[in-house]
C-alpha atoms as a PDB file:
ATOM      1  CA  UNK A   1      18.412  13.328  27.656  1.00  0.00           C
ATOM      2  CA  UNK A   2      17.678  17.095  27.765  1.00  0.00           C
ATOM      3  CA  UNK A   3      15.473  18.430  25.085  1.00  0.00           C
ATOM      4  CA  UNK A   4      17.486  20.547  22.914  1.00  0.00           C
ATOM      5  CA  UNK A   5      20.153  16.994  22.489  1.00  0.00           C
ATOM      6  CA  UNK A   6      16.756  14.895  21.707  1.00  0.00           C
ATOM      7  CA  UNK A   7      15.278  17.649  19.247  1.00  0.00           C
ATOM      8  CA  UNK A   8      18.861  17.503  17.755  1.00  0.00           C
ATOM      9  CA  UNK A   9      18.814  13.295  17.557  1.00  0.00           C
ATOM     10  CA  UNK A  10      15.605  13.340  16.081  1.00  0.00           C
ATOM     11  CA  UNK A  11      16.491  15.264  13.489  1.00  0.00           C
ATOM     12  CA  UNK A  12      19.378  13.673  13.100  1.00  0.00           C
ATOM     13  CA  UNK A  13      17.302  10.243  12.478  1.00  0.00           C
ATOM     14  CA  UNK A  14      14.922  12.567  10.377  1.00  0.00           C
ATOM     15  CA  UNK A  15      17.995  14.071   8.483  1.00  0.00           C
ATOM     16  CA  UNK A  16      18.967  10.767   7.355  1.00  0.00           C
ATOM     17  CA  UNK A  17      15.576   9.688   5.511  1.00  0.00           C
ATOM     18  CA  UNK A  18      15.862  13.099   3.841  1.00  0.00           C
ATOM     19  CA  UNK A  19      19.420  12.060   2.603  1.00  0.00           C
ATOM     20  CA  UNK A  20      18.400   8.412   1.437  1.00  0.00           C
ATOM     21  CA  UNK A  21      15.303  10.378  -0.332  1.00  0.00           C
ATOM     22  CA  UNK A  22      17.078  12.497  -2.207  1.00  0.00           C
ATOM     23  CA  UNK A  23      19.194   9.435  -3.245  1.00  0.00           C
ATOM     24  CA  UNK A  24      16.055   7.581  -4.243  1.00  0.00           C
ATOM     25  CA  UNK A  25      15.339  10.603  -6.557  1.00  0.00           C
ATOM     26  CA  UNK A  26      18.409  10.972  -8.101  1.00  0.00           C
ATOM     27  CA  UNK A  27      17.945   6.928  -9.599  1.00  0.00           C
ATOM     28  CA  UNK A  28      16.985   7.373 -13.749  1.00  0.00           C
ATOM     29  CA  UNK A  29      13.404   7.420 -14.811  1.00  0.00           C
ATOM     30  CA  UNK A  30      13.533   3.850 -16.967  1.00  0.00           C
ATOM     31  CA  UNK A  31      10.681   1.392 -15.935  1.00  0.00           C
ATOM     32  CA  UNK A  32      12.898  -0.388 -13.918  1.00  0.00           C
ATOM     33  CA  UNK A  33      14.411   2.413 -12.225  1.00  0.00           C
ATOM     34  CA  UNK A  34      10.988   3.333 -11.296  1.00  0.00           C
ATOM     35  CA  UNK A  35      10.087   0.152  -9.724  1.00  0.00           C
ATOM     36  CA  UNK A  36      13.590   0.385  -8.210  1.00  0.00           C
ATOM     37  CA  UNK A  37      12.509   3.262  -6.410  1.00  0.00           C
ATOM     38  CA  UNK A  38       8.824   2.179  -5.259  1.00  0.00           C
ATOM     39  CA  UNK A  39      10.772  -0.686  -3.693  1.00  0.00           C
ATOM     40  CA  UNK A  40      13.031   1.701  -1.852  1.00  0.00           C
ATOM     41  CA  UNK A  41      10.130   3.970  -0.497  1.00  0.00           C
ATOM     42  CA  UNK A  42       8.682   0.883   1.296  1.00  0.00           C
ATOM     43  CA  UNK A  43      11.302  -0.267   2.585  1.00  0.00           C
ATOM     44  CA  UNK A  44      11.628   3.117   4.102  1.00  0.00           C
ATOM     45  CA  UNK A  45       8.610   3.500   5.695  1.00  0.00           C
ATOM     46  CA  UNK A  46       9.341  -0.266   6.914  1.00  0.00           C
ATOM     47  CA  UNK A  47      12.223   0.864   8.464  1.00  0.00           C
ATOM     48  CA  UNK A  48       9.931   4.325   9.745  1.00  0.00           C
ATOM     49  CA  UNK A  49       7.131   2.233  10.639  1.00  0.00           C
ATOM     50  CA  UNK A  50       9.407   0.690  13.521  1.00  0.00           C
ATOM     51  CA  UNK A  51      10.734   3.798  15.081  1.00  0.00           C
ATOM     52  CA  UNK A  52       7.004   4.867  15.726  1.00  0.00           C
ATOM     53  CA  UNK A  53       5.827   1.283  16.590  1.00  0.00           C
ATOM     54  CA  UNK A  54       8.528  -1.132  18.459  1.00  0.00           C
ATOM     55  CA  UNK A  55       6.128  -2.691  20.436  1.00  0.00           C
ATOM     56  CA  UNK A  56       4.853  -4.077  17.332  1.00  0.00           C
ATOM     57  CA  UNK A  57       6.672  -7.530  16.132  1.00  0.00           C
ATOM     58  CA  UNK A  58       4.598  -7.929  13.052  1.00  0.00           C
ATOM     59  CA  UNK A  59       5.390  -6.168  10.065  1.00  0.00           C
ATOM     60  CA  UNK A  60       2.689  -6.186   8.449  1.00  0.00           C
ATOM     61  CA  UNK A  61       0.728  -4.937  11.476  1.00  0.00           C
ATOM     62  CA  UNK A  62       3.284  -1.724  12.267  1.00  0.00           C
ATOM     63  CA  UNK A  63       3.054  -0.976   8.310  1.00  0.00           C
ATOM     64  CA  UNK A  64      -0.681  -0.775   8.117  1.00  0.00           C
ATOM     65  CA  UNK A  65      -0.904   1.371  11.558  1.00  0.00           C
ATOM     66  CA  UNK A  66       2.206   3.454  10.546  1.00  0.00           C
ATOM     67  CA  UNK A  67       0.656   4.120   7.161  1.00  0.00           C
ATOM     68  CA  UNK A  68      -2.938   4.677   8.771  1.00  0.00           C
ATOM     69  CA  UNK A  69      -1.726   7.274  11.275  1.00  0.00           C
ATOM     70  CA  UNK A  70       0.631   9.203   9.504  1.00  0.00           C
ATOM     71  CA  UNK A  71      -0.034   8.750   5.831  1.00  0.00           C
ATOM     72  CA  UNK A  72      -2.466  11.305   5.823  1.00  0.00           C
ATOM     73  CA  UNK A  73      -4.037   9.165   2.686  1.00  0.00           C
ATOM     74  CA  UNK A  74      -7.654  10.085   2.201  1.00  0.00           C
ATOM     75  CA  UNK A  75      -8.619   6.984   0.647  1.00  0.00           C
ATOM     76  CA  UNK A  76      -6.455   3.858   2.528  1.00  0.00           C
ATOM     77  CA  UNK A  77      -9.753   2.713   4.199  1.00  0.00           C
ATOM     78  CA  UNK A  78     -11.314   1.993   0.691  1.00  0.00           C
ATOM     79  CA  UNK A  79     -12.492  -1.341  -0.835  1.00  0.00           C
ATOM     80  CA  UNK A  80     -10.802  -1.793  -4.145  1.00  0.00           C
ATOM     81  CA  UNK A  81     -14.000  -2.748  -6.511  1.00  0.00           C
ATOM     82  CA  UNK A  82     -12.049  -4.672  -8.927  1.00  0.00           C
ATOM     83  CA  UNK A  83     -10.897  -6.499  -6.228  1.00  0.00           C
ATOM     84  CA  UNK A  84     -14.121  -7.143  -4.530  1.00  0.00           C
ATOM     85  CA  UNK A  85     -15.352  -8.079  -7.984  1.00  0.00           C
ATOM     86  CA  UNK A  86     -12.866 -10.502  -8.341  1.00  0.00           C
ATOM     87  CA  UNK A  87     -13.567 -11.910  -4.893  1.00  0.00           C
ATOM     88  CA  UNK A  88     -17.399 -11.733  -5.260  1.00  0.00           C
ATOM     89  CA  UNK A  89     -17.090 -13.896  -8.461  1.00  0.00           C
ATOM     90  CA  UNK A  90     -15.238 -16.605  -6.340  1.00  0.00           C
ATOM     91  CA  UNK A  91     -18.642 -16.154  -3.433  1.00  0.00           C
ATOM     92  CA  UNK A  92     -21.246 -17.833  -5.722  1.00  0.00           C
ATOM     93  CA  UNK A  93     -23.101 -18.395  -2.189  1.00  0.00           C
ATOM     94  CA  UNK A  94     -26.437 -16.429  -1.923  1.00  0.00           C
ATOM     95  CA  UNK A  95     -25.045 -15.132   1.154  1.00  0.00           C
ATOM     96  CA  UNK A  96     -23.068 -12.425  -0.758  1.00  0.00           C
ATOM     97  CA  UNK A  97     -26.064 -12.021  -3.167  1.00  0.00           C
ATOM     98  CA  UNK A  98     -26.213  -7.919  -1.705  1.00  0.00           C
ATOM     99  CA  UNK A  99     -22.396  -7.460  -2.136  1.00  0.00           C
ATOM    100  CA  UNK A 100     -22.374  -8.944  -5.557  1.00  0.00           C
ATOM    101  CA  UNK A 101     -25.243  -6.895  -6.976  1.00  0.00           C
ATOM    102  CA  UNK A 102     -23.638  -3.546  -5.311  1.00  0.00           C
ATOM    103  CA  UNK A 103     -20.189  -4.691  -6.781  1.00  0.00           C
ATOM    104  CA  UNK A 104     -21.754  -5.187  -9.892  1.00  0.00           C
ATOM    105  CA  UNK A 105     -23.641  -2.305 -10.382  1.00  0.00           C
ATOM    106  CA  UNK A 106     -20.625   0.106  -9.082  1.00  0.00           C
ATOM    107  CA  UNK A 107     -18.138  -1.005 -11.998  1.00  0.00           C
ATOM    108  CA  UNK A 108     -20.787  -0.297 -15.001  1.00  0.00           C
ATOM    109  CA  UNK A 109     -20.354   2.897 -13.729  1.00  0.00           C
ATOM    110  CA  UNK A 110     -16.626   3.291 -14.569  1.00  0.00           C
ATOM    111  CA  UNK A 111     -16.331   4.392 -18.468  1.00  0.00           C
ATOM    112  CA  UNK A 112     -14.176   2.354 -20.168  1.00  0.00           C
ATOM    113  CA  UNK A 113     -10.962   4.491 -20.871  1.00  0.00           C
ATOM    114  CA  UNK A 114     -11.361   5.995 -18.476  1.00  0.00           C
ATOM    115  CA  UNK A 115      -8.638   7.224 -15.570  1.00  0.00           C
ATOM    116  CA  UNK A 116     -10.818   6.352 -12.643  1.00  0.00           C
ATOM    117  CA  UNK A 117      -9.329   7.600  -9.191  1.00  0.00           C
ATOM    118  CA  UNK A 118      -9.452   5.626  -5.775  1.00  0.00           C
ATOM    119  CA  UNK A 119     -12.350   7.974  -4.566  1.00  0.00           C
ATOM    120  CA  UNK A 120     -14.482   6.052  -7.223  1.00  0.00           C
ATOM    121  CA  UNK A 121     -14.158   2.734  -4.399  1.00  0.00           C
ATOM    122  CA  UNK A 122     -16.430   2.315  -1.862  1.00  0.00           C
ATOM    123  CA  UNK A 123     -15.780   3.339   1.669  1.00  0.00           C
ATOM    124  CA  UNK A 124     -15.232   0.024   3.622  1.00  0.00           C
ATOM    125  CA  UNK A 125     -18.280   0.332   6.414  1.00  0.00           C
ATOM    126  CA  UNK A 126     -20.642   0.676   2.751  1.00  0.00           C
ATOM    127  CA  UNK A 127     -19.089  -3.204   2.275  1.00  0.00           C
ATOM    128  CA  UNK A 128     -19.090  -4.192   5.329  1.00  0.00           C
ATOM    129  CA  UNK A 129     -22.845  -3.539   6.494  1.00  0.00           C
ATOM    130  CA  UNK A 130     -23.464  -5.221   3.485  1.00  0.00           C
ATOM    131  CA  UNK A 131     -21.602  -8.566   4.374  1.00  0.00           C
ATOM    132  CA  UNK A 132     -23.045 -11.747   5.403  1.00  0.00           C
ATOM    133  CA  UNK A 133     -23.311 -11.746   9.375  1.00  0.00           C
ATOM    134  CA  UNK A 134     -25.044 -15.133  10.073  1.00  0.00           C
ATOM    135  CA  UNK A 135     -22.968 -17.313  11.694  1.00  0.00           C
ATOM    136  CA  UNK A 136     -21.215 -20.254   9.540  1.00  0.00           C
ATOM    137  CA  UNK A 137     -21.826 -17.973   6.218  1.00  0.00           C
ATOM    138  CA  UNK A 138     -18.891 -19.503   4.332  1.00  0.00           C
ATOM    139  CA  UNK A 139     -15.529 -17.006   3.764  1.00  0.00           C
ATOM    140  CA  UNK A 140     -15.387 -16.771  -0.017  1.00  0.00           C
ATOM    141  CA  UNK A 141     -11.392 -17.948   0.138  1.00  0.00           C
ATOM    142  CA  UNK A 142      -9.872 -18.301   3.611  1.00  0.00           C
ATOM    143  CA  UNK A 143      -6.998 -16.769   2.976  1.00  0.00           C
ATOM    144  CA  UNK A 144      -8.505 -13.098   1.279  1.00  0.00           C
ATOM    145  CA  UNK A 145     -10.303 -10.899   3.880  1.00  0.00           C
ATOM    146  CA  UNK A 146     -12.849  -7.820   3.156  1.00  0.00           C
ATOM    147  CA  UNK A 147     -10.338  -6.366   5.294  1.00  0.00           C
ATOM    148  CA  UNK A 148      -7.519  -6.977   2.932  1.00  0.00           C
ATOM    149  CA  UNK A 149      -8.896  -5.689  -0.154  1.00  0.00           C
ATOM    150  CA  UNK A 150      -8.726  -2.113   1.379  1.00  0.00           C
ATOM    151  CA  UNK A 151      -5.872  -0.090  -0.386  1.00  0.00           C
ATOM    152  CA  UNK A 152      -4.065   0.109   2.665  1.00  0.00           C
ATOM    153  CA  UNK A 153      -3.335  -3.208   2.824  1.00  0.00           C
ATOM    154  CA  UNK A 154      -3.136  -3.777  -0.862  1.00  0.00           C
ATOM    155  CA  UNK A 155       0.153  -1.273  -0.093  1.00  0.00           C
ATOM    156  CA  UNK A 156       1.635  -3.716   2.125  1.00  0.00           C
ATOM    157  CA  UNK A 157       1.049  -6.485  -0.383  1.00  0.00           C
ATOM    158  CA  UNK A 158       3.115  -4.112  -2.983  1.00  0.00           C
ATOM    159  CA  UNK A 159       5.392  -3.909  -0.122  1.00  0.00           C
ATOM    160  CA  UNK A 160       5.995  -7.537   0.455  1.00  0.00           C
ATOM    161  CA  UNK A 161       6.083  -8.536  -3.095  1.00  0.00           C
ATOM    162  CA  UNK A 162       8.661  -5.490  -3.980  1.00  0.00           C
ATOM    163  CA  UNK A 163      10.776  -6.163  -1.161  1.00  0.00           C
ATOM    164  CA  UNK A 164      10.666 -10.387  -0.827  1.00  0.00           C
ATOM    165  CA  UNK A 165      10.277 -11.082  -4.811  1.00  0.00           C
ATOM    166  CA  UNK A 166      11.573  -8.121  -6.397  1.00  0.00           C
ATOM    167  CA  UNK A 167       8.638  -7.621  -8.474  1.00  0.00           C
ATOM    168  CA  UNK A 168       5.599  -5.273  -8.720  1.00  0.00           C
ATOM    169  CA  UNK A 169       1.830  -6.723  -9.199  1.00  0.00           C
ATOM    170  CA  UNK A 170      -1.225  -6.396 -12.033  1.00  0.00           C
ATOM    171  CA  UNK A 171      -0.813  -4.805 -14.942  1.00  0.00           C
ATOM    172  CA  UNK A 172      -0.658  -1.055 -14.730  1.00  0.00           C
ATOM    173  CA  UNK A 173       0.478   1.747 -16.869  1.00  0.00           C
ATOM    174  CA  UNK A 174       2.322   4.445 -14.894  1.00  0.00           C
ATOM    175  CA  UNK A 175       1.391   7.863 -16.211  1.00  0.00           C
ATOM    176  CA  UNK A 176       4.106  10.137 -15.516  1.00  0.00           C
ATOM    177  CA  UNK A 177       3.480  13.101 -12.763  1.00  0.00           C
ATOM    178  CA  UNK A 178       0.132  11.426 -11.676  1.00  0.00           C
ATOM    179  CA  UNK A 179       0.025  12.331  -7.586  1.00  0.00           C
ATOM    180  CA  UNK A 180      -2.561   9.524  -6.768  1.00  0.00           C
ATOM    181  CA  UNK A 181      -3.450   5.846  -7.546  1.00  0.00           C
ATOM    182  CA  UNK A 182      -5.768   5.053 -10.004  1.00  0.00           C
ATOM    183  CA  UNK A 183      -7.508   2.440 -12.468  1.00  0.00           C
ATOM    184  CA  UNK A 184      -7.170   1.941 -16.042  1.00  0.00           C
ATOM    185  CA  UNK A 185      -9.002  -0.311 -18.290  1.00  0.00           C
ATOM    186  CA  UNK A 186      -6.791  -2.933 -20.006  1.00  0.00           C
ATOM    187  CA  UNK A 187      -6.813  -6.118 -21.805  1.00  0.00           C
ATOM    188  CA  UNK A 188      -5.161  -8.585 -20.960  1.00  0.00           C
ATOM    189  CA  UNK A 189      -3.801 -11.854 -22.193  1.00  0.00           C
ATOM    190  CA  UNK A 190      -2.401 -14.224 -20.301  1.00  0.00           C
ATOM    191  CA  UNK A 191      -0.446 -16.657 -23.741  1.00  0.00           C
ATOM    192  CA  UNK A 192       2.711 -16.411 -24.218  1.00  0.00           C
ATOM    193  CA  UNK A 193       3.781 -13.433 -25.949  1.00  0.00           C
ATOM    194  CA  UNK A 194       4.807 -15.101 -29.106  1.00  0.00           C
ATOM    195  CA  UNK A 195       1.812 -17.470 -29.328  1.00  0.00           C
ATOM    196  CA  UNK A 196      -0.892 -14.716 -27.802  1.00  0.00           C
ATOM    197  CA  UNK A 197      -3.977 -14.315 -29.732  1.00  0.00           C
ATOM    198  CA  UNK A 198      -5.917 -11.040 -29.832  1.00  0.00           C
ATOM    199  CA  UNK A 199      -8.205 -12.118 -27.498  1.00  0.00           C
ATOM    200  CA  UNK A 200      -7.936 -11.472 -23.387  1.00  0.00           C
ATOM    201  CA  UNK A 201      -9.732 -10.261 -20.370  1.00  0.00           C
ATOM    202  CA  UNK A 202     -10.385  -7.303 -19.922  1.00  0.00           C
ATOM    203  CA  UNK A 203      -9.567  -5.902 -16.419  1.00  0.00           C
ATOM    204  CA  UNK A 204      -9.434  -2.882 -14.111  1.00  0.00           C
ATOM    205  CA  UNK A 205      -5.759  -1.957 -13.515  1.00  0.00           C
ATOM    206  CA  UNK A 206      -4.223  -0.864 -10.061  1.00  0.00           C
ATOM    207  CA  UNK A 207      -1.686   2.064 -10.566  1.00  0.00           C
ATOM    208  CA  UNK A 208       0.123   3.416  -7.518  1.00  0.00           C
ATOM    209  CA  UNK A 209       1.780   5.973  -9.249  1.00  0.00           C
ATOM    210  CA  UNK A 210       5.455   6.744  -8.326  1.00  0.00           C
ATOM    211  CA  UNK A 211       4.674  10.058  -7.359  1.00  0.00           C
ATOM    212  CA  UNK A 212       1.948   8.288  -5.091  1.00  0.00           C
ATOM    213  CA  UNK A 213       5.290   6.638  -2.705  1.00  0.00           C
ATOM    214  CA  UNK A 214       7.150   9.911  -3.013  1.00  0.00           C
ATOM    215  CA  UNK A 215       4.418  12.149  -1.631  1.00  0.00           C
ATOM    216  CA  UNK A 216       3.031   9.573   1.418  1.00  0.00           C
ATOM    217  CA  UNK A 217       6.887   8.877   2.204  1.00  0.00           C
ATOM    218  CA  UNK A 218       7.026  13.025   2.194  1.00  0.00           C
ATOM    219  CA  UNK A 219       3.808  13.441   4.518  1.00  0.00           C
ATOM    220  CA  UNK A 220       4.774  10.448   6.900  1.00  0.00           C
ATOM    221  CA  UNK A 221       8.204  11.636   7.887  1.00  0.00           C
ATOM    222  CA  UNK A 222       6.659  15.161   8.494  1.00  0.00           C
ATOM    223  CA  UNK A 223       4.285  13.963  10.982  1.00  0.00           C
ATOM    224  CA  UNK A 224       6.732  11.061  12.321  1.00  0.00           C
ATOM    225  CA  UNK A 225       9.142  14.108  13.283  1.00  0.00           C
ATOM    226  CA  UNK A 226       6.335  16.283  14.594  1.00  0.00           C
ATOM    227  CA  UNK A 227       5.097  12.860  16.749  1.00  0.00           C
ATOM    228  CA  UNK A 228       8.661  12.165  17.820  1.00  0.00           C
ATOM    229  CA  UNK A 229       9.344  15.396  19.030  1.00  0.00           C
ATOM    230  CA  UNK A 230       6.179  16.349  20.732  1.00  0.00           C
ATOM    231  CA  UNK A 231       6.254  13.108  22.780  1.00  0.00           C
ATOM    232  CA  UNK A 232      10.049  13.279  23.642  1.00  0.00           C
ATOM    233  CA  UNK A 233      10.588  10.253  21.883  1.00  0.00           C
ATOM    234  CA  UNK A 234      14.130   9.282  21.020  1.00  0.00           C
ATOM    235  CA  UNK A 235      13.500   7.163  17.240  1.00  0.00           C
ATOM    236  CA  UNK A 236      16.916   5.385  17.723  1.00  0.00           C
ATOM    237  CA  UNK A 237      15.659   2.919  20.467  1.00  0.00           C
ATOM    238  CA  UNK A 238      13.806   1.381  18.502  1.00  0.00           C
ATOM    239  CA  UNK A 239      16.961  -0.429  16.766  1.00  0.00           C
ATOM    240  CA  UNK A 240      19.998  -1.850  17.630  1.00  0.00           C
ATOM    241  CA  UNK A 241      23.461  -0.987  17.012  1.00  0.00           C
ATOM    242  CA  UNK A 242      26.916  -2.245  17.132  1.00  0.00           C
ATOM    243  CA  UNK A 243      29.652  -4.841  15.809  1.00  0.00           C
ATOM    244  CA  UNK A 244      27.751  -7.892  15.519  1.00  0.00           C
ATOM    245  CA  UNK A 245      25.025  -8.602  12.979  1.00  0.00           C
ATOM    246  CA  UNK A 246      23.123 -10.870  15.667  1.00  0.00           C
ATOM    247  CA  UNK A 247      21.377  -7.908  17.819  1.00  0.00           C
ATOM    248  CA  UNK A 248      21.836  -9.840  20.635  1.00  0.00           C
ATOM    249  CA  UNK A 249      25.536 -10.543  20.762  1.00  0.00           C
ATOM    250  CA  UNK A 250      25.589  -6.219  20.928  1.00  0.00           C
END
């Protein structure tokens, strides 16, 4: 394929994720057209994610790297602290003694009413020198990683409760025109809302703001064009096409 046609198909790939974003846009601005459109911004940079990535079978994998690389989100390495708290208070072993304290210690810090932004959370090599490296120190619950509590892959755990369940997670307030993620201080009860008392817990709330998935959706198809264009990549190979809704009958 000569240059100028591939410039011209990748912006023709390109032009259609503009389209489908102005789309998203144009949905209302209820709390369920909100959520509505979250959902549809990671689905996007699902479908994104494999044009850059096709080698990749996993999607979880080719989100995380997609999101890493062209993102351009300062803090997706970060180690939510609620989240470690949460996990630390499931660790009772004195092997996590260091990361408990630290954990600890970090969230008096956050004023209560506070809107505390992700650059509050600790980088995730300040966490990780601080984790148990002995051999046959126990995981505090097999299936939640240090790795995982970084808001990169908190993202893809949005993503795959948005997009398999049709639901968002936690508690948080959006605050309208906020750019990037934050925490608010909330209590919560867990009763029913017709027997709940006034008593709850009182937690640190996750926000990715809706303004959050417009602007990394913005910034990744930038630098997805730029990519697919400098190395003479043609985006459409990476899916199939045709008559038959089995790929391989095409």
């Amino acid at each position: 394929m000569m240059m100028t046609e591939l410039n011209e198909t990748i912006e023709r790939f390109v032009g259609h994720f503009r389209d489908q974003r102005l789309k998203i846009a144009a949905l209302g601005t209820e709390r369920d057209h909100i959520f509505f459109k979250k959902t549809l911004y990671v689905a996007a940079l699902d479908a994104l994610a494999r044009s850059a990535y096709p080698q990749i079978k996993g999607n979880k994998e080719r989100f995380v790297k997609f999101i890493g690389q062209f993102g351009s989100w300062n803090d997706a390495n970060r180690v939510s602290l609620p989240h470690l708290a949460a996990l630390m208070s499931k660790a009772p072993d004195p092997a996590y003694s260091r990361v408990r304290e630290y954990t600890l210690a970090e969230l008096t810090k956050w004023g209560e009413g506070q809107e505390v932004p992700l650059s509050r959370d600790p980088p995730y090599d300040t966490i990780h020198k601080m984790w148990p490296s002995e051999k046959g120190a126990p995981s505090p619950l097999v299936k939640v990683s240090l790795k995982s509590l970084q808001h990169i892959y908190l993202l893809y755990t949005f993503r795959s409760s948005a997009v398999h369940e049709l639901r968002g997670l936690g508690y948080g307030v959006e605050i309208d025109n906020d750019k990037e993620p934050y925490y608010l201080s909330c209590t919560t009860s867990f009763e029913p809302e017709d027997t709940a008392s006034n008593s709850g817990v009182k937690a640190w709330e996750l926000t990715y703001p809706l303004r959050f998935f417009e602007m990394l959706f913005d910034r990744s198809l930038i630098q997805l064009e730029e990519h697919l264009k400098k190395d003479r990549l043609n985006p459409y190979t990476s899916f199939r096409f045709g008559t038959y809704w089995i790929p391989e009958l095409n």
